[in-house]
Protein backbone atom coordinates (compact mmCIF):
# COMPACT_ATOMS: atom_id res chain seq x y z
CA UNK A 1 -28.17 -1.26 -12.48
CA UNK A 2 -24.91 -0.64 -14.21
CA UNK A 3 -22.04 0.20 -12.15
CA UNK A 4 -18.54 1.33 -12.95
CA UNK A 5 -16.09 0.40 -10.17
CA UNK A 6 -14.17 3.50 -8.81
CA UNK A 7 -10.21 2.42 -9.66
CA UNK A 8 -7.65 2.28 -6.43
CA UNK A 9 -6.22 5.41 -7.42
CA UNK A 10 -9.41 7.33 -6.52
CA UNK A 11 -8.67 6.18 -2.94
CA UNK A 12 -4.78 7.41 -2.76
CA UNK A 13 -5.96 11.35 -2.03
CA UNK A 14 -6.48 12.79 1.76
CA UNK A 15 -9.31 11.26 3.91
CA UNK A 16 -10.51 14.60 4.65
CA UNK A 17 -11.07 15.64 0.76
CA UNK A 18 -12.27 12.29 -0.52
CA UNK A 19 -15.13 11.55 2.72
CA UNK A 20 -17.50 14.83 1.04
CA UNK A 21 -16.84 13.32 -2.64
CA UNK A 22 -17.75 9.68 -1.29
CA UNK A 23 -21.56 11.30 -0.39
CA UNK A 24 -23.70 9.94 -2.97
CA UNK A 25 -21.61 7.20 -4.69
CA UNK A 26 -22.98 3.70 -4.90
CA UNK A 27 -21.41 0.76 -1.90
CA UNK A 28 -22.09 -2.58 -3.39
CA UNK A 29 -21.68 -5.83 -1.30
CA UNK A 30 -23.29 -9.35 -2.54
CA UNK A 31 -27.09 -8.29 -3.27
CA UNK A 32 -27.19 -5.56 -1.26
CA UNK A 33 -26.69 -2.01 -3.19
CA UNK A 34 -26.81 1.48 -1.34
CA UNK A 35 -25.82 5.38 -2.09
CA UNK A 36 -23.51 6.15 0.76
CA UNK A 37 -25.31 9.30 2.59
CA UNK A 38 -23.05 10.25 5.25
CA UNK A 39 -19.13 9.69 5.83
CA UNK A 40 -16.26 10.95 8.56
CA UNK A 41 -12.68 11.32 8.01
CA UNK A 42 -9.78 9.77 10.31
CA UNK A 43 -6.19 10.34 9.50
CA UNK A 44 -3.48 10.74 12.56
CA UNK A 45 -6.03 13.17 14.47
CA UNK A 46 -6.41 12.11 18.46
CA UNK A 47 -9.58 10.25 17.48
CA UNK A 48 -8.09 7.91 14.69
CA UNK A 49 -7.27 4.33 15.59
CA UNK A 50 -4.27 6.06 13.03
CA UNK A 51 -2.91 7.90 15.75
CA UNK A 52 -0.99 4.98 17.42
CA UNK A 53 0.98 2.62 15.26
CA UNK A 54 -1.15 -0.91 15.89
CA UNK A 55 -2.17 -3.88 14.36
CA UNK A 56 -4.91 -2.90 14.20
CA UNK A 57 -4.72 0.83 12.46
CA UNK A 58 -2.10 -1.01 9.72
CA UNK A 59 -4.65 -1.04 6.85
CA UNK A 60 -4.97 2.90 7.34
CA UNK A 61 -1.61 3.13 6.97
CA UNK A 62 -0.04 0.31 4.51
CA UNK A 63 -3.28 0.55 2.09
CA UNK A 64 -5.43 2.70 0.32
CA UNK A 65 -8.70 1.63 -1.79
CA UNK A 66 -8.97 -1.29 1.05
CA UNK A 67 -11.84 -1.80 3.47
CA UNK A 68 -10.77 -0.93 7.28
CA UNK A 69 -13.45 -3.14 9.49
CA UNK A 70 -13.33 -3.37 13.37
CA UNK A 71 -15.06 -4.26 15.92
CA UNK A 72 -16.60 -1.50 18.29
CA UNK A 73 -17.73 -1.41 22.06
CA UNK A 74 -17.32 -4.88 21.99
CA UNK A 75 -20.50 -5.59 19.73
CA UNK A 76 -20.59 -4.03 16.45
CA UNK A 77 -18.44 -3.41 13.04
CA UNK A 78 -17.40 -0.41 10.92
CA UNK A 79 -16.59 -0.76 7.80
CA UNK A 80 -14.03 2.49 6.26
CA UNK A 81 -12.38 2.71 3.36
CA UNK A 82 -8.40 3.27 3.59
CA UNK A 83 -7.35 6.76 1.63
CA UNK A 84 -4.08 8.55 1.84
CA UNK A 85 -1.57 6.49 -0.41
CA UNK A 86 1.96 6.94 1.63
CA UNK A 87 0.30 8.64 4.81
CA UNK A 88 -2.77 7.56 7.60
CA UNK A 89 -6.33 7.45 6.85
CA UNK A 90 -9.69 6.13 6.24
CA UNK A 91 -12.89 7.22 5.72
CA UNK A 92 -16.03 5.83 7.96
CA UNK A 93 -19.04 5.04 6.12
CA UNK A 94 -21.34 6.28 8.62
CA UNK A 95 -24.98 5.88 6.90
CA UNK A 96 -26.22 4.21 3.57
CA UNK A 97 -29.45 4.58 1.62
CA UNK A 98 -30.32 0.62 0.75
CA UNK A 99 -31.54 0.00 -2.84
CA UNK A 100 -31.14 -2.95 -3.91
CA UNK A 101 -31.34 -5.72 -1.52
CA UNK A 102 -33.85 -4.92 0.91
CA UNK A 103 -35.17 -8.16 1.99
CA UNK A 104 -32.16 -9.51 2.95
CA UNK A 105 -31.28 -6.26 4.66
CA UNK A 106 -34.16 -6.65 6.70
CA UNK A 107 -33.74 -10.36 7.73
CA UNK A 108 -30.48 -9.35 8.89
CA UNK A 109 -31.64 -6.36 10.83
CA UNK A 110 -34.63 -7.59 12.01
CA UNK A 111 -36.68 -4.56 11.32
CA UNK A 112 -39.02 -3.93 8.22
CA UNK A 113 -38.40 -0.06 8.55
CA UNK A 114 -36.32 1.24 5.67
CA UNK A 115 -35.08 4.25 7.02
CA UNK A 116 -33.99 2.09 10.23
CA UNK A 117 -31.94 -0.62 7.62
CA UNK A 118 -28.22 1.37 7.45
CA UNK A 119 -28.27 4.81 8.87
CA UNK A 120 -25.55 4.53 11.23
CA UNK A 121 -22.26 2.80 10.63
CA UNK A 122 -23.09 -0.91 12.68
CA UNK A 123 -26.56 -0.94 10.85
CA UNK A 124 -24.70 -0.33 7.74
CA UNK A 125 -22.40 -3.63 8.67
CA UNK A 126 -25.15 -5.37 10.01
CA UNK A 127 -27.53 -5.01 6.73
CA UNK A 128 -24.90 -5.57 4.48
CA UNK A 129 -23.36 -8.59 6.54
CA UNK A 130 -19.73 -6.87 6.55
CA UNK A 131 -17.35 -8.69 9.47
CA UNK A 132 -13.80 -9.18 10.52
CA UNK A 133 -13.62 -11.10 7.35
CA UNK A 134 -13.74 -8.18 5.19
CA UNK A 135 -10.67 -6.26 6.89
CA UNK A 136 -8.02 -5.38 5.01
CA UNK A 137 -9.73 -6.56 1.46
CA UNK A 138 -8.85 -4.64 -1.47
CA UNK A 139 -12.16 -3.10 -2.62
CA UNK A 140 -13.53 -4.63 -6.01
CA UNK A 141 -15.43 -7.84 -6.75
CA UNK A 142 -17.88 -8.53 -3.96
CA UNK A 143 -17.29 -5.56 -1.78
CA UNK A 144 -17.20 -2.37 -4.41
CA UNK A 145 -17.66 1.72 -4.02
CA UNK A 146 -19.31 2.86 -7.41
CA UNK A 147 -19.23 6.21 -9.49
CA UNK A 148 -22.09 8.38 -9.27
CA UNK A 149 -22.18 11.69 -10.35
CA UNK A 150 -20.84 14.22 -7.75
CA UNK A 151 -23.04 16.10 -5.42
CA UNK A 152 -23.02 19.93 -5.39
CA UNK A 153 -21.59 21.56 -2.43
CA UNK A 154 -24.80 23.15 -1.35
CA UNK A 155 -26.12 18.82 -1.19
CA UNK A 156 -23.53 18.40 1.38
CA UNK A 157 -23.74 19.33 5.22
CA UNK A 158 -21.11 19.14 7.71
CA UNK A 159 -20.27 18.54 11.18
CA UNK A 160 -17.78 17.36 14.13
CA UNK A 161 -17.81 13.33 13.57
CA UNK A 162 -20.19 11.81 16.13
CA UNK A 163 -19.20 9.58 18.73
CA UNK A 164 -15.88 10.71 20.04
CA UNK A 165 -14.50 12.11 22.45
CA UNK A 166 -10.97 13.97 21.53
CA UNK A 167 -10.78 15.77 17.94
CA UNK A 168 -14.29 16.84 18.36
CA UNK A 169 -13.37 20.19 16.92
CA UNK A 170 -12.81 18.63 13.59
CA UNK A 171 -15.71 19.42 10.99
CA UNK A 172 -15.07 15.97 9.48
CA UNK A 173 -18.57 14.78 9.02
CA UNK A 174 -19.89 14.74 5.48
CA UNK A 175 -23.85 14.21 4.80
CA UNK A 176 -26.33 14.47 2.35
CA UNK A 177 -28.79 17.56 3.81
CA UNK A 178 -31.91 16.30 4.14
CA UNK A 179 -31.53 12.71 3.50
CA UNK A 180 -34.19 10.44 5.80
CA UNK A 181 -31.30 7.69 6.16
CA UNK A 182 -28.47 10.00 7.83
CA UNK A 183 -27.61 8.73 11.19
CA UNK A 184 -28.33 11.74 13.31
């Protein structure tokens, strides 16, 4: 498969813009290749970690076109991709379609069920062995988004983001209608 990287400057537009035109481009890490399916934007909304100035929220703020990985509920990691050069925000890679990769996706979910490999953003970590490690990196090398050709705007579905509790209002969930590897 030949990939071209997106550049950094892809990254430096609005979370909330860039999370719809993220659906169907190709998320690259080691040997393990997937078409990103579903997405949610954070910028300084009340659900954000951007919405208080932490150590943790800094990549959302000081980068753009870098990974944004923490650790949730105390067991599991979510991997986002930091947008909004000179402002907040990051977009959450919510669910992946695997392609390439799928034996070692499976040893490291323990599951031989395709569908069940990265739809939903912990299984996405999980498959594609993203940590702690991988916060803050610049994406590139290892750890890359890809082009793919833009979906049409009837492709795309959206939503309130999933899993919050405050800015639930917010149609900031971006997915591929129809696709059997959204999360929900």
């Amino acid at each position: 498969m030949k990939l071209k990287p997106l550049p950094k400057s892809w990254f430096a537009g609005d979370a909330v813009a860039l999370a719809p035109k993220l659906l169907g481009k190709i998320v690259k890490r080691g040997a393990c290749v997937g078409r990103i399916v579903e997405t949610e934007a954070y910028t300084t909304d009340a659900a954000s970690h951007g919405a208080k100035v932490t150590a943790r929220s800094a990549p959302m703020r000081e980068t753009y076109g870098h990974w944004y990985v923490y650790f949730t509920y105390g067991m599991h990691w979510c991997a986002n991709v930091t947008t909004n050069e000179g402002g907040t925000g990051a977009v959450l890679i919510r669910a992946v379609e695997p392609l390439e990769g799928l034996a070692l996706m499976k040893r490291r979910r323990k599951t031989d069920v395709v569908q069940n490999l990265a739809n939903g953003p912990a299984k996405f970590c999980q498959a594609f062995g993203i940590t702690g490690k991988d916060n803050a990196a610049a994406l590139g090398g290892d750890f890359a988004i890809y082009d793919a050709p833009e979906l049409a705007p009837e492709e795309i579905g959206t939503s309130s983001r999933i899993g919050i509790t405050v800015g639930t209002e917010l149609p900031w969930r971006f997915f591929v209608k129809g696709n059997e590897f959204v999360s929900g």
